[in-house]
PDB file of N, CA and C in Angstrom:
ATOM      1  N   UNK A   1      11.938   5.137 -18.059  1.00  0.00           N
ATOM      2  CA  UNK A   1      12.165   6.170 -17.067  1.00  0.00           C
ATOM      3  C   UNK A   1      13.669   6.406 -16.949  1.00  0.00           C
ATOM      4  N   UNK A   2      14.099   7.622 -16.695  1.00  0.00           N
ATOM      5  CA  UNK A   2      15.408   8.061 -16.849  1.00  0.00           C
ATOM      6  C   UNK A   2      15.627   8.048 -15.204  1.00  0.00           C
ATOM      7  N   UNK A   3      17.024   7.770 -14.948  1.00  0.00           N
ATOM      8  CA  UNK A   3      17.835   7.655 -13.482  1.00  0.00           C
ATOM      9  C   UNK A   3      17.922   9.096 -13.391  1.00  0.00           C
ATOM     10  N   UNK A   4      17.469   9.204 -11.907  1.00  0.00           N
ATOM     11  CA  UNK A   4      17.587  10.437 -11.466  1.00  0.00           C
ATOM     12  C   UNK A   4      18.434  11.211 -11.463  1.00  0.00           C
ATOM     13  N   UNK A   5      19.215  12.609 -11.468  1.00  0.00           N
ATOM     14  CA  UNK A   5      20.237  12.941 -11.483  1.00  0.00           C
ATOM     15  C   UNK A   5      20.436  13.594 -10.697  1.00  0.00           C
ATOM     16  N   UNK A   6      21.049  12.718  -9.544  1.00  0.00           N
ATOM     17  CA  UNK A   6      21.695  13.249  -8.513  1.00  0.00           C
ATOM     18  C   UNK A   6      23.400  12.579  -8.451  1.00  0.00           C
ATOM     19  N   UNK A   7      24.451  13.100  -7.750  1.00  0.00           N
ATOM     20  CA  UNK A   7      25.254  12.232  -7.480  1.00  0.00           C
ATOM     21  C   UNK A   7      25.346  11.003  -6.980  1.00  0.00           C
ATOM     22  N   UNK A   8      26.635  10.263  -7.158  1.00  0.00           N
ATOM     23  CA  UNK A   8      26.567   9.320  -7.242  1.00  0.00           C
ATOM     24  C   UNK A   8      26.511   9.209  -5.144  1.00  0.00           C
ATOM     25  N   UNK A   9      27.378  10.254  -4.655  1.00  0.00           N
ATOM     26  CA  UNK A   9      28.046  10.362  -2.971  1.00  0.00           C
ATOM     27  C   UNK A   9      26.169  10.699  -2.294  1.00  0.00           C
ATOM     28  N   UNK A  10      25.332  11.403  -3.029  1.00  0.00           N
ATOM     29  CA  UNK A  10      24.155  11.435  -2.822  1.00  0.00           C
ATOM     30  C   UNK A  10      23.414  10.715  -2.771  1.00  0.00           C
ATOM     31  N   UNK A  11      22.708   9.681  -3.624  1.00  0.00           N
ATOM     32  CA  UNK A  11      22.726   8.585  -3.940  1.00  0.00           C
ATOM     33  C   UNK A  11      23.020   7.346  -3.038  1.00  0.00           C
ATOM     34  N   UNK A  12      24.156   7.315  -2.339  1.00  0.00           N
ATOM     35  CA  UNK A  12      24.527   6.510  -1.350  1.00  0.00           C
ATOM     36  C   UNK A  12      23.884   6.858   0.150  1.00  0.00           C
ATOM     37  N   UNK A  13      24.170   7.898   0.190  1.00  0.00           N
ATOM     38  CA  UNK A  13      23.668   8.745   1.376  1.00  0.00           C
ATOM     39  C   UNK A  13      22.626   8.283   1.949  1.00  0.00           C
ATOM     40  N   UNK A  14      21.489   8.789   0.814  1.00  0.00           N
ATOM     41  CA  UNK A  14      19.692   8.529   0.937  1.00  0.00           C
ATOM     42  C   UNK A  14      19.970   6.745   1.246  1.00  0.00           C
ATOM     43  N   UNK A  15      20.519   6.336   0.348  1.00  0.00           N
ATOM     44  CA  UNK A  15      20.059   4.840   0.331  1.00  0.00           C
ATOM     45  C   UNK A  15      20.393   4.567   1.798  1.00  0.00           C
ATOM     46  N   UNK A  16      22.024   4.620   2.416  1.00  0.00           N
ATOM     47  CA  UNK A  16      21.679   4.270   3.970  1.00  0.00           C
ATOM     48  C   UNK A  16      20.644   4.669   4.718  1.00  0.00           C
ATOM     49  N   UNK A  17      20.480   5.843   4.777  1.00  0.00           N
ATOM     50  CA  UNK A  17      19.571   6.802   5.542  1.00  0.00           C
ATOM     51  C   UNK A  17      18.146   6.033   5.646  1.00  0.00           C
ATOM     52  N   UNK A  18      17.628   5.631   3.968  1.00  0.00           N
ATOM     53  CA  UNK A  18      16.469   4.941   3.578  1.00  0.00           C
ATOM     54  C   UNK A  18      16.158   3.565   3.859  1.00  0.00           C
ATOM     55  N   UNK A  19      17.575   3.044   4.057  1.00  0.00           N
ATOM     56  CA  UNK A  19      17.534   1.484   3.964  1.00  0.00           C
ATOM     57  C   UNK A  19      17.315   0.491   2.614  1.00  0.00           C
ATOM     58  N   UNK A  20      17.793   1.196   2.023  1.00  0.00           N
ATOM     59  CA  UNK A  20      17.295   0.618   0.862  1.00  0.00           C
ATOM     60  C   UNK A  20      18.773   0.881  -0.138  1.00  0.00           C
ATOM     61  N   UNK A  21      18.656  -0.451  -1.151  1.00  0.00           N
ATOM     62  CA  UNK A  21      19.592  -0.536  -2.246  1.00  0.00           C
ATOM     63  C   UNK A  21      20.365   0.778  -2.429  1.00  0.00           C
ATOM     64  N   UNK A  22      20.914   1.205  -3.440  1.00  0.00           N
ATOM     65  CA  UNK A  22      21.679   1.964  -3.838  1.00  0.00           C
ATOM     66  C   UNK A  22      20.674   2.060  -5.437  1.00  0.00           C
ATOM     67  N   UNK A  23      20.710   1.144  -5.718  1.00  0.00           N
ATOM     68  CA  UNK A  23      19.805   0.539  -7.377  1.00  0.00           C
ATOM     69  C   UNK A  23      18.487   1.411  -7.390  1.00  0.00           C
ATOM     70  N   UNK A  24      17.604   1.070  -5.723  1.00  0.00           N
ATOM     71  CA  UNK A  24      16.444   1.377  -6.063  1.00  0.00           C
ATOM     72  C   UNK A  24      16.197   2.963  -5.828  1.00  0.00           C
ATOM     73  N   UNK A  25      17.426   3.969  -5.549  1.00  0.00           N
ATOM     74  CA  UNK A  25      17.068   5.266  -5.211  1.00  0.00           C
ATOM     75  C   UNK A  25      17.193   5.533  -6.639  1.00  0.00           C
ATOM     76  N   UNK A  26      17.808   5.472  -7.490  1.00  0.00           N
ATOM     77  CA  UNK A  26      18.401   5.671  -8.414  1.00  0.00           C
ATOM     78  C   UNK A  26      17.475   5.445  -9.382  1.00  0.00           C
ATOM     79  N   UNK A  27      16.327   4.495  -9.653  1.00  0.00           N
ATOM     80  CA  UNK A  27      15.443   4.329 -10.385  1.00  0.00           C
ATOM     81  C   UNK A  27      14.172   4.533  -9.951  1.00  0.00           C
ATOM     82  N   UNK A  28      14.061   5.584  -8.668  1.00  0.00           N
ATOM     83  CA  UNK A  28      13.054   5.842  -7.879  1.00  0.00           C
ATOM     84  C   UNK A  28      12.618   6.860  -8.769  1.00  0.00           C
ATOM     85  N   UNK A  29      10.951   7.078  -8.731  1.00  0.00           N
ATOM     86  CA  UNK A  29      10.425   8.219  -9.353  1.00  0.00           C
ATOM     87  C   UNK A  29       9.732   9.747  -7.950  1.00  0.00           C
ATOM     88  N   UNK A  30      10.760  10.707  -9.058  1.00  0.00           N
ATOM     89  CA  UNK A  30      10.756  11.377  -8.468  1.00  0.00           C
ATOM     90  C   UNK A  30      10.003  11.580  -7.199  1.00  0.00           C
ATOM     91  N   UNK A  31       8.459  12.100  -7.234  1.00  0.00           N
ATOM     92  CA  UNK A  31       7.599  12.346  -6.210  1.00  0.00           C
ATOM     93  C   UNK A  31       7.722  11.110  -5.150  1.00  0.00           C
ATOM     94  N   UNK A  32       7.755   9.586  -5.679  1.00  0.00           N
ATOM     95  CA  UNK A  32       8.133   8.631  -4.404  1.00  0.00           C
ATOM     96  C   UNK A  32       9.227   9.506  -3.509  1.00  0.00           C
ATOM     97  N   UNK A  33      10.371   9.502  -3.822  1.00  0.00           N
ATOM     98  CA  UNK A  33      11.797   9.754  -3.328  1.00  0.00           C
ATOM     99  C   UNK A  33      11.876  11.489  -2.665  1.00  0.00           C
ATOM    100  N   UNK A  34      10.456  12.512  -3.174  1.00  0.00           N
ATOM    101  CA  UNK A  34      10.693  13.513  -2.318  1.00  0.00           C
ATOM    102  C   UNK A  34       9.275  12.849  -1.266  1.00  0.00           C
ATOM    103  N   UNK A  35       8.577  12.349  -1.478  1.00  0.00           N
ATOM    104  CA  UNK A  35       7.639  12.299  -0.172  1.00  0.00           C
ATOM    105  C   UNK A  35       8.638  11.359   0.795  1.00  0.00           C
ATOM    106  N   UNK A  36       9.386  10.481   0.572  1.00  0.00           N
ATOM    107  CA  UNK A  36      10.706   9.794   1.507  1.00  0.00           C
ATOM    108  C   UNK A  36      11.065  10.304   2.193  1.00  0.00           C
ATOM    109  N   UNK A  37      12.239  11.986   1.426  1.00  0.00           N
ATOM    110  CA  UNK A  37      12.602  12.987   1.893  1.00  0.00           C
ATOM    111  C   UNK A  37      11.770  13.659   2.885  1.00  0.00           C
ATOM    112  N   UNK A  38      10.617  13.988   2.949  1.00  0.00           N
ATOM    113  CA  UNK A  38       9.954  14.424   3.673  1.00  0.00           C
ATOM    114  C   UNK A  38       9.557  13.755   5.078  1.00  0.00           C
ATOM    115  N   UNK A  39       9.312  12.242   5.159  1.00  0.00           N
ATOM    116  CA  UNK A  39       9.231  11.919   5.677  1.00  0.00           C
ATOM    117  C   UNK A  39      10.498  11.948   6.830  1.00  0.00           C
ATOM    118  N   UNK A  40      11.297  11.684   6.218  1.00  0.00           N
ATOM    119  CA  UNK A  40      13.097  11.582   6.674  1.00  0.00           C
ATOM    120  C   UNK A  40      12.950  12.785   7.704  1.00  0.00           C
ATOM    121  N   UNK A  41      12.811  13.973   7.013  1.00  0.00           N
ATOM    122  CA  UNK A  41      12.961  15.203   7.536  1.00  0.00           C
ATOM    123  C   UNK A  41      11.793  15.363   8.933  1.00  0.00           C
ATOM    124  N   UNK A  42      10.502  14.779   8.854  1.00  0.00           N
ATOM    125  CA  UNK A  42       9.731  14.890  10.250  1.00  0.00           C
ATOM    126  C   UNK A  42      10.357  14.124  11.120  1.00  0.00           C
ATOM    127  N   UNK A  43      10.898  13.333  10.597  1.00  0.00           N
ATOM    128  CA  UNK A  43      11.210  12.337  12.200  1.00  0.00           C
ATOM    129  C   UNK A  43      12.780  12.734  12.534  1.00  0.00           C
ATOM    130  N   UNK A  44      13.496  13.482  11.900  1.00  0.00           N
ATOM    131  CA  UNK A  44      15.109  13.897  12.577  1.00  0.00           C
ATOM    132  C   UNK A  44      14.107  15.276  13.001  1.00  0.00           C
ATOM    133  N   UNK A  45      13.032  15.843  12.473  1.00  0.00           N
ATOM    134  CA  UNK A  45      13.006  17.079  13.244  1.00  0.00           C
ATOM    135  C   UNK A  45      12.200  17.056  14.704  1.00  0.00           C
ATOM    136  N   UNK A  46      10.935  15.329  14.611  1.00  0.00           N
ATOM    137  CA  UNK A  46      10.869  15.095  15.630  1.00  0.00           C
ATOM    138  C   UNK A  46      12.042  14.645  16.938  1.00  0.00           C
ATOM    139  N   UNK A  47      12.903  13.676  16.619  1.00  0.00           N
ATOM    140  CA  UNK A  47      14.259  13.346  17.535  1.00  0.00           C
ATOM    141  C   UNK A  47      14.594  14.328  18.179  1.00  0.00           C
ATOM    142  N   UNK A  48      14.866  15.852  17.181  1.00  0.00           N
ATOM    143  CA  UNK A  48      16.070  16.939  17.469  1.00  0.00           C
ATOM    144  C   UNK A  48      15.230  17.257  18.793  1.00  0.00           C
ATOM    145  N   UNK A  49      13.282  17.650  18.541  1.00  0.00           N
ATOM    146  CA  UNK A  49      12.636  18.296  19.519  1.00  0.00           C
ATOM    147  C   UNK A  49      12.758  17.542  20.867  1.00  0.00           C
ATOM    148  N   UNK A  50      12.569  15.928  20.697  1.00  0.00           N
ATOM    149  CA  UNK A  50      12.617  15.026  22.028  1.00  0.00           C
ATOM    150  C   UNK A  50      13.858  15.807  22.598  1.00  0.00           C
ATOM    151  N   UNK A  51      15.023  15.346  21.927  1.00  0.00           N
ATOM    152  CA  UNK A  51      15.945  15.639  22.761  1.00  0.00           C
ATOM    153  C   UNK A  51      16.387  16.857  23.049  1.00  0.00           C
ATOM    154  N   UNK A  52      15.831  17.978  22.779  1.00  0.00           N
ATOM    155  CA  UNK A  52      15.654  19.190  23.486  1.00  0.00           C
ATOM    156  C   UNK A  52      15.242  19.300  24.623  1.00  0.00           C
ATOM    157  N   UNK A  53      14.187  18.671  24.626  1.00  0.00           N
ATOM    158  CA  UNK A  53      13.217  18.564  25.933  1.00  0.00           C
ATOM    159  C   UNK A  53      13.645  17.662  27.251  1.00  0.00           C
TER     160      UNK A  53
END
């Protein structure tokens, strides 16, 4: 399997965000790493709504 190609400043990003290595975003397969993304994205869009309210 080929390393994803994203940057390297990208790459770091997800991994804090994810909690996870730097190693394992990087050798993540694709569809794992966008259903992540997705996930990522309901719960900052849940937070944003709490704290609207």
């Amino acid at each position: 399997m080929q390393p994803l190609q994203i940057s390297a400043d990208t790459a770091i990003k997800l991994a804090a965000k994810m909690k996870v290595p730097v190693e394992h975003i990087m050798h993540m397969p694709k569809h794992i790493l966008v259903e992540k993304l997705m996930e990522l994205a309901k719960e900052e869009t849940a937070e944003k709504e709490d704290n609207s309210q």
